[in-house]
N, C-alpha and C. Protein backbone atom coordinates (compact mmCIF):
# COMPACT_ATOMS: atom_id res chain seq x y z
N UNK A 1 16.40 3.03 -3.79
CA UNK A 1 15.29 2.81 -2.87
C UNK A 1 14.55 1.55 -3.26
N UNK A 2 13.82 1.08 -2.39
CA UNK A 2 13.55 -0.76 -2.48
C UNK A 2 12.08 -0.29 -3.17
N UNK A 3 11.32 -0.35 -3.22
CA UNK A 3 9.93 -0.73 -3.83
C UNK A 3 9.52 -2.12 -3.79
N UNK A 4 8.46 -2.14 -3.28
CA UNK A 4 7.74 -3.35 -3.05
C UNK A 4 6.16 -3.56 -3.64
N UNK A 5 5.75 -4.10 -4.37
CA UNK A 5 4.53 -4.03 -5.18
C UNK A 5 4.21 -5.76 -4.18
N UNK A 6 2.65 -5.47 -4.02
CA UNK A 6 2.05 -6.85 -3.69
C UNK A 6 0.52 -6.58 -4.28
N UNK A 7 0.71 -7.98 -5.18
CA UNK A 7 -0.35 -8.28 -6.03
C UNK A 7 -1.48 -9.45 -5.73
N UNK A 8 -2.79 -9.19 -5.77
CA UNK A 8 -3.39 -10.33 -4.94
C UNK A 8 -4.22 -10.99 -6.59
N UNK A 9 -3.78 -10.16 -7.40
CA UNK A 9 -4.52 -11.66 -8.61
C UNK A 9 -4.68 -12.36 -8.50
N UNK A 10 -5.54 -13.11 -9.08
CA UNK A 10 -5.38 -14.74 -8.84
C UNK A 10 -5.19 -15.31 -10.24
N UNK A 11 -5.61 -14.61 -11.53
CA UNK A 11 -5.40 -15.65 -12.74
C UNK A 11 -4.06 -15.11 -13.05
N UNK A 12 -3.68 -15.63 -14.19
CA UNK A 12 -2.75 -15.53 -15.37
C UNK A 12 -3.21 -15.61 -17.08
N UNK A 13 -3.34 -14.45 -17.43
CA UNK A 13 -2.41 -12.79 -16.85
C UNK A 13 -3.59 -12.13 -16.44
N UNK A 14 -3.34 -11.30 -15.53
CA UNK A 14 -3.86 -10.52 -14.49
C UNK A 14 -4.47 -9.54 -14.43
N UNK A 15 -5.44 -8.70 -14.81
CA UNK A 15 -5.18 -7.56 -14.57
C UNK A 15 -4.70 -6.82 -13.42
N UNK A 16 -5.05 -7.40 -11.96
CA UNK A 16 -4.12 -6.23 -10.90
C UNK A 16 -2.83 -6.54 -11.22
N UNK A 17 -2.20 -7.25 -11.72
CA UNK A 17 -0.60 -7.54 -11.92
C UNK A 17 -0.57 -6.55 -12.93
N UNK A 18 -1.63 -6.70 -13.91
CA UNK A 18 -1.28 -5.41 -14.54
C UNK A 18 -1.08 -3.91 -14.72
N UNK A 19 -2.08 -3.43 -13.62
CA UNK A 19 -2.17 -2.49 -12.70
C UNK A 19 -0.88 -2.11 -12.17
N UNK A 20 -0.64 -3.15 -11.04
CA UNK A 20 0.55 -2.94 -10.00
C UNK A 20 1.52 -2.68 -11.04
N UNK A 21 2.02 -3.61 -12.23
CA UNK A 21 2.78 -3.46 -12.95
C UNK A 21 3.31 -1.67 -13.70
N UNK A 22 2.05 -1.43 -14.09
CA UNK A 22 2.14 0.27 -14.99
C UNK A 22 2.34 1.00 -13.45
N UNK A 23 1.91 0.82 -12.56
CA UNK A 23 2.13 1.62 -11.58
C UNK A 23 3.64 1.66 -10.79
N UNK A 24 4.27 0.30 -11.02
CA UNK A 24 5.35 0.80 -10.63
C UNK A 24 6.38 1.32 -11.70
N UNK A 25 6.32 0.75 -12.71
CA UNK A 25 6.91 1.57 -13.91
C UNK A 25 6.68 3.05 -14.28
N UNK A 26 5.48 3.35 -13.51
CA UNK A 26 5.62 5.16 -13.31
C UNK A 26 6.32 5.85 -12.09
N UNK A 27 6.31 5.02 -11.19
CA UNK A 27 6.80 5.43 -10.05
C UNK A 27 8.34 5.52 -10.46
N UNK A 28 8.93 4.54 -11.16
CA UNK A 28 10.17 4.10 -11.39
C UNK A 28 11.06 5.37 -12.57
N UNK A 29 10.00 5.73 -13.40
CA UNK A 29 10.43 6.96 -13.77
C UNK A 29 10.56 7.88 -13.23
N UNK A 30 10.02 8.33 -12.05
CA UNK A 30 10.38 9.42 -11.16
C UNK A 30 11.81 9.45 -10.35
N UNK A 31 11.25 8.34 -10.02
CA UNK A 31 12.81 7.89 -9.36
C UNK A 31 13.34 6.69 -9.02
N UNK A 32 14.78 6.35 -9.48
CA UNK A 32 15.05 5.07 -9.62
C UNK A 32 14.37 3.99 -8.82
N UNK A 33 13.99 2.60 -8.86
CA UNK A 33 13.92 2.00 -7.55
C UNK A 33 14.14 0.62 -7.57
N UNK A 34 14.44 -0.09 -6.72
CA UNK A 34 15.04 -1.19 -7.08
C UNK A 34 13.25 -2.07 -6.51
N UNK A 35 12.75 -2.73 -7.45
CA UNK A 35 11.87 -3.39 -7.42
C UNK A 35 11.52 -4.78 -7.09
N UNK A 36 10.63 -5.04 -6.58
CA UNK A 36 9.85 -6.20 -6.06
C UNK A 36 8.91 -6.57 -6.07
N UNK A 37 8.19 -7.86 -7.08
CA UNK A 37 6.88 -8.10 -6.94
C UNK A 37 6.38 -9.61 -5.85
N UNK A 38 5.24 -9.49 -4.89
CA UNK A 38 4.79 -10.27 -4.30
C UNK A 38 3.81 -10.59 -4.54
N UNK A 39 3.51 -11.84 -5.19
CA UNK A 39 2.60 -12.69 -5.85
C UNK A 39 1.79 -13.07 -4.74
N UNK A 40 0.79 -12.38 -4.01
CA UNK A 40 0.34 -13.27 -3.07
C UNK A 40 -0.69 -14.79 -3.38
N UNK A 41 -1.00 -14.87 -4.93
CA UNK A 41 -1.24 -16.34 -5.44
C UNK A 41 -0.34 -17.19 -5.24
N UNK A 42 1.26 -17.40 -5.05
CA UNK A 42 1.86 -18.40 -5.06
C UNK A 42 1.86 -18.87 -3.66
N UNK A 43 1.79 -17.53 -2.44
CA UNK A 43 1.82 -17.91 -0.66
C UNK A 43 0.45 -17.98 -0.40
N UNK A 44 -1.05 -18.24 -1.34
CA UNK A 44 -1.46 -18.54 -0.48
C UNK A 44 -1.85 -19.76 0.81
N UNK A 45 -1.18 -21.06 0.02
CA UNK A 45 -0.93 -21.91 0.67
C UNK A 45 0.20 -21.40 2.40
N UNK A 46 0.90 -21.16 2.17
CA UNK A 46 1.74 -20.72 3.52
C UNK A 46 0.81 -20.19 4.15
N UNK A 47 0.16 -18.91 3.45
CA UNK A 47 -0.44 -17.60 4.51
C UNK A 47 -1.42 -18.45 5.23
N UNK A 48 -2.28 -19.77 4.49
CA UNK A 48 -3.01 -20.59 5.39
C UNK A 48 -2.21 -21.12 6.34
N UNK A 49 -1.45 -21.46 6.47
CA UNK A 49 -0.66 -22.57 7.40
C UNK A 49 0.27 -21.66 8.34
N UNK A 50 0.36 -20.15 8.09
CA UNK A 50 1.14 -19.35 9.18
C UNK A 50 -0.43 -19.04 9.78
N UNK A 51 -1.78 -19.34 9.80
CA UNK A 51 -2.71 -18.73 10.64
C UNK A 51 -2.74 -20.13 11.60
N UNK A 52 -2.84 -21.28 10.98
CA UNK A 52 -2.70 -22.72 11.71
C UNK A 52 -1.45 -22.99 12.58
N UNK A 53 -0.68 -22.70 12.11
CA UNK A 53 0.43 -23.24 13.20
C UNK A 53 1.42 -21.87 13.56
N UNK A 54 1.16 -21.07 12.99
CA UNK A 54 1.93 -19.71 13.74
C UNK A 54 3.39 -19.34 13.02
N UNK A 55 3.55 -20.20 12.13
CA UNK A 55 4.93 -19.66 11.57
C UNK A 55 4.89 -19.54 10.20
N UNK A 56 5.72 -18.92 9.85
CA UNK A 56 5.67 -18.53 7.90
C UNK A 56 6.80 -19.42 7.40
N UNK A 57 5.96 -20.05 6.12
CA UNK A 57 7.13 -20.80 5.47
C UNK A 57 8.42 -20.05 4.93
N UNK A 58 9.22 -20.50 3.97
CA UNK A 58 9.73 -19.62 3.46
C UNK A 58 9.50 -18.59 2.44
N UNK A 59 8.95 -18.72 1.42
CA UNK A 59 8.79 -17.98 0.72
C UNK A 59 7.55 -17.08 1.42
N UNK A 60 7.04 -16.97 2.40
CA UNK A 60 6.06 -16.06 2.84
C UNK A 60 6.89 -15.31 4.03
N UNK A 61 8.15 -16.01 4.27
CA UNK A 61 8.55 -15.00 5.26
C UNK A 61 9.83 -14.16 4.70
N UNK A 62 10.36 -14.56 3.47
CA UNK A 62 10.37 -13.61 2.39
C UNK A 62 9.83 -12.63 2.20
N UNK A 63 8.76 -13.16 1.71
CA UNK A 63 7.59 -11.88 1.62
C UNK A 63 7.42 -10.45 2.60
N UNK A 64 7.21 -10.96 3.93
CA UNK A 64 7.50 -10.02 4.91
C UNK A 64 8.67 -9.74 4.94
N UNK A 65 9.65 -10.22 4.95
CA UNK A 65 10.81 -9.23 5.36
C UNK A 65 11.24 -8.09 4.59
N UNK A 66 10.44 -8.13 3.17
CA UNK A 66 10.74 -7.70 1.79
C UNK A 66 9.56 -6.53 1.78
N UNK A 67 8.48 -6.67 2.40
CA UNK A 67 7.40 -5.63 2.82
C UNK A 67 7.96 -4.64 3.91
N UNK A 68 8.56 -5.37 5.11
CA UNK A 68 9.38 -4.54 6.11
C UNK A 68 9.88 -3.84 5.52
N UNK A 69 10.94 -4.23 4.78
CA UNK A 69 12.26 -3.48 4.55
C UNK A 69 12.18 -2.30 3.93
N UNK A 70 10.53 -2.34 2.61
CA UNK A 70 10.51 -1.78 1.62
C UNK A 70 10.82 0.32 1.91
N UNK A 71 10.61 0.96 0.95
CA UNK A 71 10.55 2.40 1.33
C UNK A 71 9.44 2.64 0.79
N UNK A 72 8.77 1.91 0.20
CA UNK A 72 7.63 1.92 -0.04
C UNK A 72 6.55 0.90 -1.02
N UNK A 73 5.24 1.03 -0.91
CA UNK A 73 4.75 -0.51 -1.66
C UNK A 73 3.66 0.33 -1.98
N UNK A 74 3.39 -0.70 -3.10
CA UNK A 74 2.30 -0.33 -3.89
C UNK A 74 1.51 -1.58 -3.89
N UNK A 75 0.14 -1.30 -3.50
CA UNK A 75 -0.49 -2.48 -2.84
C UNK A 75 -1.84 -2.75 -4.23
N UNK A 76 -2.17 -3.99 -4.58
CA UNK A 76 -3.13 -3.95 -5.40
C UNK A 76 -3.98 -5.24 -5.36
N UNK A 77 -5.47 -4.82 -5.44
CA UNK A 77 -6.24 -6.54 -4.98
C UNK A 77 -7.43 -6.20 -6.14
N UNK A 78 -7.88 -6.93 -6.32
CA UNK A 78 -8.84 -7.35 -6.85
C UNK A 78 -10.46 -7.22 -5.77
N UNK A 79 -11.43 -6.77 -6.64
CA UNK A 79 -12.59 -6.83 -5.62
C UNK A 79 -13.66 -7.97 -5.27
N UNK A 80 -13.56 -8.44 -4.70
CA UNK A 80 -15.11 -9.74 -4.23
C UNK A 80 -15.18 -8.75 -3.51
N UNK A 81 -16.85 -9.50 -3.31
CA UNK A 81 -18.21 -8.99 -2.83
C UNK A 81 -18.14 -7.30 -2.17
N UNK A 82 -17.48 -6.13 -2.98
CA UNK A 82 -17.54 -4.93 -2.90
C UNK A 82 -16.24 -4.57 -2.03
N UNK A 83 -15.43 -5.58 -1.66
CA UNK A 83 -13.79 -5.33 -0.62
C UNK A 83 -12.48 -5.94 -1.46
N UNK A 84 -11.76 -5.42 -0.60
CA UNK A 84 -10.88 -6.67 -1.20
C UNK A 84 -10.58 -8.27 -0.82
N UNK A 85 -9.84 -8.52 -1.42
CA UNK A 85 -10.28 -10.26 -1.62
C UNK A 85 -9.60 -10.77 0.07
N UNK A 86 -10.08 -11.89 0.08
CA UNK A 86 -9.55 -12.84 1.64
C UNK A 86 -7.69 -12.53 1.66
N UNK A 87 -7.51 -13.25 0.44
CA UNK A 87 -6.37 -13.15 0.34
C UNK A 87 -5.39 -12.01 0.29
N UNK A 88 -5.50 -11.22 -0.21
CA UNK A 88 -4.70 -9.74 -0.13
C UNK A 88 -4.88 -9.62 1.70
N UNK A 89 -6.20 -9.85 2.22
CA UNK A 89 -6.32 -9.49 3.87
C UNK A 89 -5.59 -10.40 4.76
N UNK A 90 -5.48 -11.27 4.12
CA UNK A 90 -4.80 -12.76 5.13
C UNK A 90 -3.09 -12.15 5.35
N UNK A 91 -2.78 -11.94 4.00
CA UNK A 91 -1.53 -11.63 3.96
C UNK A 91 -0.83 -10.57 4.78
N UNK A 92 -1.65 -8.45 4.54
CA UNK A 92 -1.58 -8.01 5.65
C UNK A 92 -2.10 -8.49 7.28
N UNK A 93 -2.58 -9.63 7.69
CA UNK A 93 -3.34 -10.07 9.04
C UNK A 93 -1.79 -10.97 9.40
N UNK A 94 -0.81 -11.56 8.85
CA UNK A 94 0.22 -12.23 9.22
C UNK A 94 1.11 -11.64 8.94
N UNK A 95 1.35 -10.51 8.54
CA UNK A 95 2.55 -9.40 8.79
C UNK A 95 2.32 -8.31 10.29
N UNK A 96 4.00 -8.30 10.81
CA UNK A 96 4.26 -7.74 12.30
C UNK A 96 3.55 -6.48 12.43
N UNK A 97 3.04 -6.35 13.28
CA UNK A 97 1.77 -5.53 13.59
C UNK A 97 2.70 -3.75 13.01
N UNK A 98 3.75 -3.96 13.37
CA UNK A 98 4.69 -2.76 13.39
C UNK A 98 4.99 -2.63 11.93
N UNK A 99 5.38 -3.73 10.71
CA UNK A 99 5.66 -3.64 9.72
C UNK A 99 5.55 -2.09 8.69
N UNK A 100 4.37 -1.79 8.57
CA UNK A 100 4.12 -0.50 7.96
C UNK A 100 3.67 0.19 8.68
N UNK A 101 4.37 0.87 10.15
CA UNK A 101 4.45 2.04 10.55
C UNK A 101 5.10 3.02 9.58
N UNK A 102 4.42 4.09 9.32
CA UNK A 102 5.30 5.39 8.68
C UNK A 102 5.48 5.45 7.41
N UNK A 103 5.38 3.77 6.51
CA UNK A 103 5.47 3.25 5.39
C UNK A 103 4.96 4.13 4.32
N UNK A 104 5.12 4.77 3.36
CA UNK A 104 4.37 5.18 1.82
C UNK A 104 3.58 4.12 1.41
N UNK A 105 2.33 4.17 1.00
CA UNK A 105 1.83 3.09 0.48
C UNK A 105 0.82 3.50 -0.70
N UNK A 106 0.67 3.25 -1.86
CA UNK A 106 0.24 3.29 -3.23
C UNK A 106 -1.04 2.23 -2.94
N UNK A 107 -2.18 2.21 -3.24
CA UNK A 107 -3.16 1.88 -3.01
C UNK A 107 -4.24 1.73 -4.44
N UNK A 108 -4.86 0.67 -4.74
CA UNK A 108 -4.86 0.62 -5.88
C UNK A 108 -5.92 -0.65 -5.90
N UNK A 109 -6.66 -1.16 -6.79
CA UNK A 109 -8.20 -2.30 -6.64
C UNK A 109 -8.25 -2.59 -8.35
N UNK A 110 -9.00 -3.62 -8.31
CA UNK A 110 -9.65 -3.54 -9.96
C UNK A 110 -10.61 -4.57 -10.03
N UNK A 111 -11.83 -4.01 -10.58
CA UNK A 111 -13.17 -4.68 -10.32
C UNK A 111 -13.73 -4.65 -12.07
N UNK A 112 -14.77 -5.20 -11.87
CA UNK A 112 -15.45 -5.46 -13.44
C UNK A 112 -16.32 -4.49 -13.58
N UNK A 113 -16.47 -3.88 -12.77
CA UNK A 113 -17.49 -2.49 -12.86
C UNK A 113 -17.45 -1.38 -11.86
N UNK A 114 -17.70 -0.35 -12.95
CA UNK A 114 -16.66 1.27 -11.78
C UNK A 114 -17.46 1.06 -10.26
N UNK A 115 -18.78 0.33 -10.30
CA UNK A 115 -19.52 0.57 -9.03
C UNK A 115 -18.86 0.45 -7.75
N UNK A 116 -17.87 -0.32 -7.86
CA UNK A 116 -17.42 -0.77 -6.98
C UNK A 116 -15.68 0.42 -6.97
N UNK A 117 -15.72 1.21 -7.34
CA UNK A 117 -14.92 1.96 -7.29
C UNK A 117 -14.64 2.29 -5.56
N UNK A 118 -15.63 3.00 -4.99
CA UNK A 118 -15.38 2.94 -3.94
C UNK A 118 -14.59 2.46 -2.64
N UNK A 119 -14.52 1.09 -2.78
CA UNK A 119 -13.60 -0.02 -2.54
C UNK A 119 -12.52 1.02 -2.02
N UNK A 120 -11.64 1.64 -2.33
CA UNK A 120 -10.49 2.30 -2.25
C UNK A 120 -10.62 2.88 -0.72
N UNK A 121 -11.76 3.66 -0.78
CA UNK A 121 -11.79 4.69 0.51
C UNK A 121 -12.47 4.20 1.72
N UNK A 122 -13.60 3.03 1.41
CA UNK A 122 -14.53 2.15 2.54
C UNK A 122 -13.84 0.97 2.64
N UNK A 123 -12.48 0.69 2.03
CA UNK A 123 -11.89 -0.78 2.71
C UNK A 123 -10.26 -0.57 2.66
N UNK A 124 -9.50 0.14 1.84
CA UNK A 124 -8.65 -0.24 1.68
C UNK A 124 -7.36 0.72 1.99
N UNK A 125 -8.41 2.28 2.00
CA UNK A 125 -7.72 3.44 3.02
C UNK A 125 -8.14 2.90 4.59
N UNK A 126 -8.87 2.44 5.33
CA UNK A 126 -9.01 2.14 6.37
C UNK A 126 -8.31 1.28 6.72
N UNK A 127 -7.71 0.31 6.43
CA UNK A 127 -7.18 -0.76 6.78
C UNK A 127 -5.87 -0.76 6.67
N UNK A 128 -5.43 0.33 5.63
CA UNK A 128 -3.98 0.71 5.70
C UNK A 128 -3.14 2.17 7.07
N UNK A 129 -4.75 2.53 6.98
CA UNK A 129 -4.62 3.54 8.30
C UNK A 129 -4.47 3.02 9.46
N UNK A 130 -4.77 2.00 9.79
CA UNK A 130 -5.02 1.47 10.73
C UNK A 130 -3.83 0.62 10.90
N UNK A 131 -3.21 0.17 9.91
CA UNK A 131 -1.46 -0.55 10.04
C UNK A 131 -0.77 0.72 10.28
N UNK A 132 -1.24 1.70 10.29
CA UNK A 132 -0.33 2.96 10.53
C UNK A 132 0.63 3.13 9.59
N UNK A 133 0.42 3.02 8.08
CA UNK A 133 1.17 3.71 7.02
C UNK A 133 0.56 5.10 6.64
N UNK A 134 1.55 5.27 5.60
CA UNK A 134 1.08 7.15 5.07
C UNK A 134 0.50 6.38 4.14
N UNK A 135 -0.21 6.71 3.78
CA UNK A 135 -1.52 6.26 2.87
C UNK A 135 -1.42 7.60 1.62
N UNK A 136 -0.78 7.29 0.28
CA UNK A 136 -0.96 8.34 -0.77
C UNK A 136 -2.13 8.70 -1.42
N UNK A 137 -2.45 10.17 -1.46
CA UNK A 137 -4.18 10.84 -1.17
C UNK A 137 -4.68 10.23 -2.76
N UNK A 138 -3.95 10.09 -3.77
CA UNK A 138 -4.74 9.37 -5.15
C UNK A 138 -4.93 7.76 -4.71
N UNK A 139 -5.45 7.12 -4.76
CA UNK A 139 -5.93 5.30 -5.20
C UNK A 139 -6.56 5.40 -6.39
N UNK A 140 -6.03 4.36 -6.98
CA UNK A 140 -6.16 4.22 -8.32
C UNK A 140 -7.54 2.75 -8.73
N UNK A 141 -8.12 2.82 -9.19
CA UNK A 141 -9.00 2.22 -9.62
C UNK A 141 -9.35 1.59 -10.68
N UNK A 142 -9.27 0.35 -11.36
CA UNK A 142 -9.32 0.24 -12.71
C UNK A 142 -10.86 -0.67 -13.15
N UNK A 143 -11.68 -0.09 -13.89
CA UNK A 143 -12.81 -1.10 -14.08
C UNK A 143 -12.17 -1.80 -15.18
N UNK A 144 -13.20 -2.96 -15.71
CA UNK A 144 -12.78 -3.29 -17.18
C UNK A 144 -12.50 -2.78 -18.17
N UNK A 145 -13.71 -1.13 -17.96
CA UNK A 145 -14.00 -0.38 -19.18
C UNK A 145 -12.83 0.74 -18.99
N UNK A 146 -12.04 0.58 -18.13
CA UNK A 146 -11.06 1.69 -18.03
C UNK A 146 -9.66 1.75 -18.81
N UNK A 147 -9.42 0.18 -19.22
CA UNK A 147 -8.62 -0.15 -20.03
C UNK A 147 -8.55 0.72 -21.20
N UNK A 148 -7.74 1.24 -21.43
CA UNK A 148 -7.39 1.92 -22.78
C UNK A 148 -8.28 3.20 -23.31
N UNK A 149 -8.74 4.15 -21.85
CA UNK A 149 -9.56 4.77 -21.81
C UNK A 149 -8.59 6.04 -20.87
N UNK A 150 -9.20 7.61 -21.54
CA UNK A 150 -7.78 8.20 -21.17
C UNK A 150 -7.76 8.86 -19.74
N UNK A 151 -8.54 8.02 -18.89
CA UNK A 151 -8.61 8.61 -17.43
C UNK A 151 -7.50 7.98 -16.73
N UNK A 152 -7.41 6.90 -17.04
CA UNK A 152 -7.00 5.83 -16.00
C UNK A 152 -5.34 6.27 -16.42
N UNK A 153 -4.58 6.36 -17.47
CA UNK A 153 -3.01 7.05 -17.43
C UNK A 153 -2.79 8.33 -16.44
N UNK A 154 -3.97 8.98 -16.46
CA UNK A 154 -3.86 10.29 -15.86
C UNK A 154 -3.56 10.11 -14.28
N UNK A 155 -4.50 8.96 -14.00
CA UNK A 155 -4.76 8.74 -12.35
C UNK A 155 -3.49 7.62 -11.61
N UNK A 156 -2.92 7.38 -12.51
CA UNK A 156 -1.32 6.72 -12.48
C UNK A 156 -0.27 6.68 -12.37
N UNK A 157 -0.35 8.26 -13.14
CA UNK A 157 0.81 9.22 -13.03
C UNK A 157 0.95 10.18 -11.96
N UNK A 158 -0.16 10.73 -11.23
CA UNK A 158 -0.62 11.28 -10.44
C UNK A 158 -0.61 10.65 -8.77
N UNK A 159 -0.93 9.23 -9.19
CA UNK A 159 -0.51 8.73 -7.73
C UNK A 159 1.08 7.92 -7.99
N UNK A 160 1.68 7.68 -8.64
CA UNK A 160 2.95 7.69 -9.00
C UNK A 160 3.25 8.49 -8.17
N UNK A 161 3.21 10.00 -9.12
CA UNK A 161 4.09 10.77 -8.56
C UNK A 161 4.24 11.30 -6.79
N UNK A 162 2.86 11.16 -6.18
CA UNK A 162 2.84 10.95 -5.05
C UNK A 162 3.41 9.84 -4.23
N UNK A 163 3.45 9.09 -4.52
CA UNK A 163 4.42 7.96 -3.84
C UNK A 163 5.63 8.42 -4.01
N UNK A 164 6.80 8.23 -5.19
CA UNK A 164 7.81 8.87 -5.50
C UNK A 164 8.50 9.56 -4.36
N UNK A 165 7.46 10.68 -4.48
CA UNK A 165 7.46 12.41 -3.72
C UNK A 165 7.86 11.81 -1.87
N UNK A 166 6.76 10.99 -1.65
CA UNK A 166 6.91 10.56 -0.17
C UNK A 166 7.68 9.50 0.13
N UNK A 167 8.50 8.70 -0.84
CA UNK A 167 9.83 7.68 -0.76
C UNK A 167 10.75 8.40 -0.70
N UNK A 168 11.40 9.69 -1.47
CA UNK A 168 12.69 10.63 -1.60
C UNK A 168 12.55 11.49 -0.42
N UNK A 169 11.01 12.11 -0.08
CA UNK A 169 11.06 13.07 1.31
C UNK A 169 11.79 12.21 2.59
N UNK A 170 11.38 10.99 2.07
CA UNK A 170 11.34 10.22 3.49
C UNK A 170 12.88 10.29 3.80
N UNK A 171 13.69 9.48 2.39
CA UNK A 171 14.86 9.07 2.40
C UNK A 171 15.83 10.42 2.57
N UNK A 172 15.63 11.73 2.41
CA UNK A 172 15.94 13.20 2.30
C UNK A 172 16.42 12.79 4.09
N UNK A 173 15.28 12.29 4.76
CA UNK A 173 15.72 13.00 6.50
C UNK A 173 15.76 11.60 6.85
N UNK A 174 17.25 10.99 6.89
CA UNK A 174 17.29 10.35 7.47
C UNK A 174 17.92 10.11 9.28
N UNK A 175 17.64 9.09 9.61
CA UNK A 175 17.64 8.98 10.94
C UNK A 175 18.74 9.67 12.01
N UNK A 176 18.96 10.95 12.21
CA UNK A 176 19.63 10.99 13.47
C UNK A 176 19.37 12.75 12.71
N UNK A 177 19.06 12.88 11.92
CA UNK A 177 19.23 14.17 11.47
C UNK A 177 18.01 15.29 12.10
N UNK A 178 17.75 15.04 12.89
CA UNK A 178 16.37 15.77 13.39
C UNK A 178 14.80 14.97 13.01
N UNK A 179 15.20 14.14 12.34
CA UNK A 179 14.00 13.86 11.80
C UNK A 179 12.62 12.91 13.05
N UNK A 180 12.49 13.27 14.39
CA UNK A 180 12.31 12.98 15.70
C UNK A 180 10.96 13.82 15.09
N UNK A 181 9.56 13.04 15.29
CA UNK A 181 8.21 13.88 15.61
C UNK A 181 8.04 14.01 17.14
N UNK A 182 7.67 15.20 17.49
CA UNK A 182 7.40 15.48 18.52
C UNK A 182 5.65 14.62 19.30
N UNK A 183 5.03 14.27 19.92
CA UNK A 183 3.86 14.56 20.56
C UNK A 183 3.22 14.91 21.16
N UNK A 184 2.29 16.23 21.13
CA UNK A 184 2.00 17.11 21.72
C UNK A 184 0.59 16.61 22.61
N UNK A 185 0.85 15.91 23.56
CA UNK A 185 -0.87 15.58 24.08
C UNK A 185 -2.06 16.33 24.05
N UNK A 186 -3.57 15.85 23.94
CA UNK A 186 -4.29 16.92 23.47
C UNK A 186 -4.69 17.29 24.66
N UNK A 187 -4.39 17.21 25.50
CA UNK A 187 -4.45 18.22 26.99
C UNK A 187 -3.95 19.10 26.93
N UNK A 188 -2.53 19.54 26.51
CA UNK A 188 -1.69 20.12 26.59
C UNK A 188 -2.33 20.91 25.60
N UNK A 189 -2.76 20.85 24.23
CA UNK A 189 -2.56 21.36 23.31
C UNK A 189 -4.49 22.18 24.00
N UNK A 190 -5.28 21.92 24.36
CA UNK A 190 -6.15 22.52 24.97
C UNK A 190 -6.04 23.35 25.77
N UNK A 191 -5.04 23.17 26.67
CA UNK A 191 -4.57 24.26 27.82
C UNK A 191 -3.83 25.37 27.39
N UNK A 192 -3.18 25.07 26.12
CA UNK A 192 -2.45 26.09 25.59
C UNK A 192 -3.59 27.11 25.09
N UNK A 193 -4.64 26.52 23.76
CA UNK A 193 -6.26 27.16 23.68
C UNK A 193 -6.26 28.06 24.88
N UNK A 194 -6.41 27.57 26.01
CA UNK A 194 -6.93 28.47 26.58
C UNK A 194 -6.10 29.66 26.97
N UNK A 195 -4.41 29.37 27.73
CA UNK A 195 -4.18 30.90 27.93
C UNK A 195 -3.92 31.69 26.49
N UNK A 196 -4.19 30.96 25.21
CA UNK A 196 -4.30 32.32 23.72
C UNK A 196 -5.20 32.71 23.89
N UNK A 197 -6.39 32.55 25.15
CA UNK A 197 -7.91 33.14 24.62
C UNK A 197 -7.96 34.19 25.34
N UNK A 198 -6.77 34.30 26.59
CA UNK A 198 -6.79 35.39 27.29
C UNK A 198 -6.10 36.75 26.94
C-alpha cells in the first residue's frame, strides 16, 4: 500500500518532518507500506506559479499525482498565527478538487506551545472534511515541551494504528466486490420515520 506523508516545515531539521517522520514509521509497523515524503518547502516556488499561470511544474505535479494515488497520507504543518501555515494550504488549494475523496488521512500540527493545540479540530479537521477525506478520529499534536515526554508516543501509536486500520479496511473491499455506498435521500429517510410511527 502507497503512503504518502506531506510535510509543510520550513527549516532543516524539522520538527513536523519529525513528526510526520515517527508517524509514519508507526503506521509502517502495522502494516507494510511503501512510502513517500512531500516536502512542501522545496514546491513552494511552483505552488506559487501553478496559482499564476494555472499549471504545475514538475516536481509539484509529482506531488499530486503521488497524493492522488496514495491509500493514504499523513498530513503535517506547522502552526502560524493559531492555523496552519499558507503553505501546507496553497498546496491542498492546487490539488483536483476530487483528489481526496474517500482518502484516510492522518492529521497532525506542531506549535511552540500546547495553546495552540486546538489547531487540529478548528482548522485542520475542517478543511480535510471538506476535501471529502475520512479524517482519522486521533490528530496528533506536538508542542516543544512534548518532545520526549510520555504522552506524545502514546498519541502516535494510537492514531497510527487508526490509519493502518482504515488503509487495509479500505484495500480488504476492493472495487467491484460490493463495495457500492448506497444514498438514501433525507426525504426518503423521513417518510420512512413516518410510516414506523404508525
Amino acid at each position: 500500500m502507497k503512503l504518502v506523508v506531506v510535510s509543510a516545515g520550513l527549516s532543516v531539521p524539522s520538527s513536523t518532518r519529525l513528526l510526520a517522520d515517527r508517524l509514519a514509521a508507526a503506521v509502517d509497523r502495522r502494516t507494510p507500506v511503501d512510502l513517500q515524503v512531500v516536502e512542501l518547502r522545496e514546491l513552494a516556488v511552483e505552488i506559487a506559479h501553478n496559482f499564476t499561470n494555472g499549471f504545475p511544474g514538475k516536481g509539484l505535479a509529482a506531488a499530486q499525482d503521488a497524493v492522488a494515488g496514495a491509500e493514504g497520507l499523513i498530513v503535517v504543518t506547522p502552526v502560524f498565527s493559531a492555523s496552519y501555515s499558507g503553505l501546507f494550504k496553497s498546496f491542498f488549494d492546487v490539488l483536483d478538487k476530487d483528489a481526496l475523496v474517500g482518502k484516510p488521512v492522518l492529521i497532525a500540527a506542531t506549535g511552540g506551545t500546547a495553546r495552540h493545540s486546538l489547531v487540529l479540530e478548528h482548522a485542520l479537521r475542517p478543511l480535510f472534511v471538506h476535501l471529502r477525506a475520512v479524517v482519522v478520529p486521533t490528530g496528533v499534536y506536538a508542542a516543544s515541551e512534548d518532545w520526549g515526554e510520555e504522552g506524545l508516543p502514546g498519541r502516535i501509536e494510537r492514531a497510527a494504528g487508526e490509519l493502518a486500520g482504515l488503509m487495509t479496511g479500505l484495500r480488504a473491499v476492493s472495487p467491484g466486490q460490493g463495495a457500492t455506498l448506497s444514498v438514501v435521500p433525507f426525504e426518503e429517510q423521513l417518510a420512512g420515520l413516518g410510516t414506523e410511527a404508525r
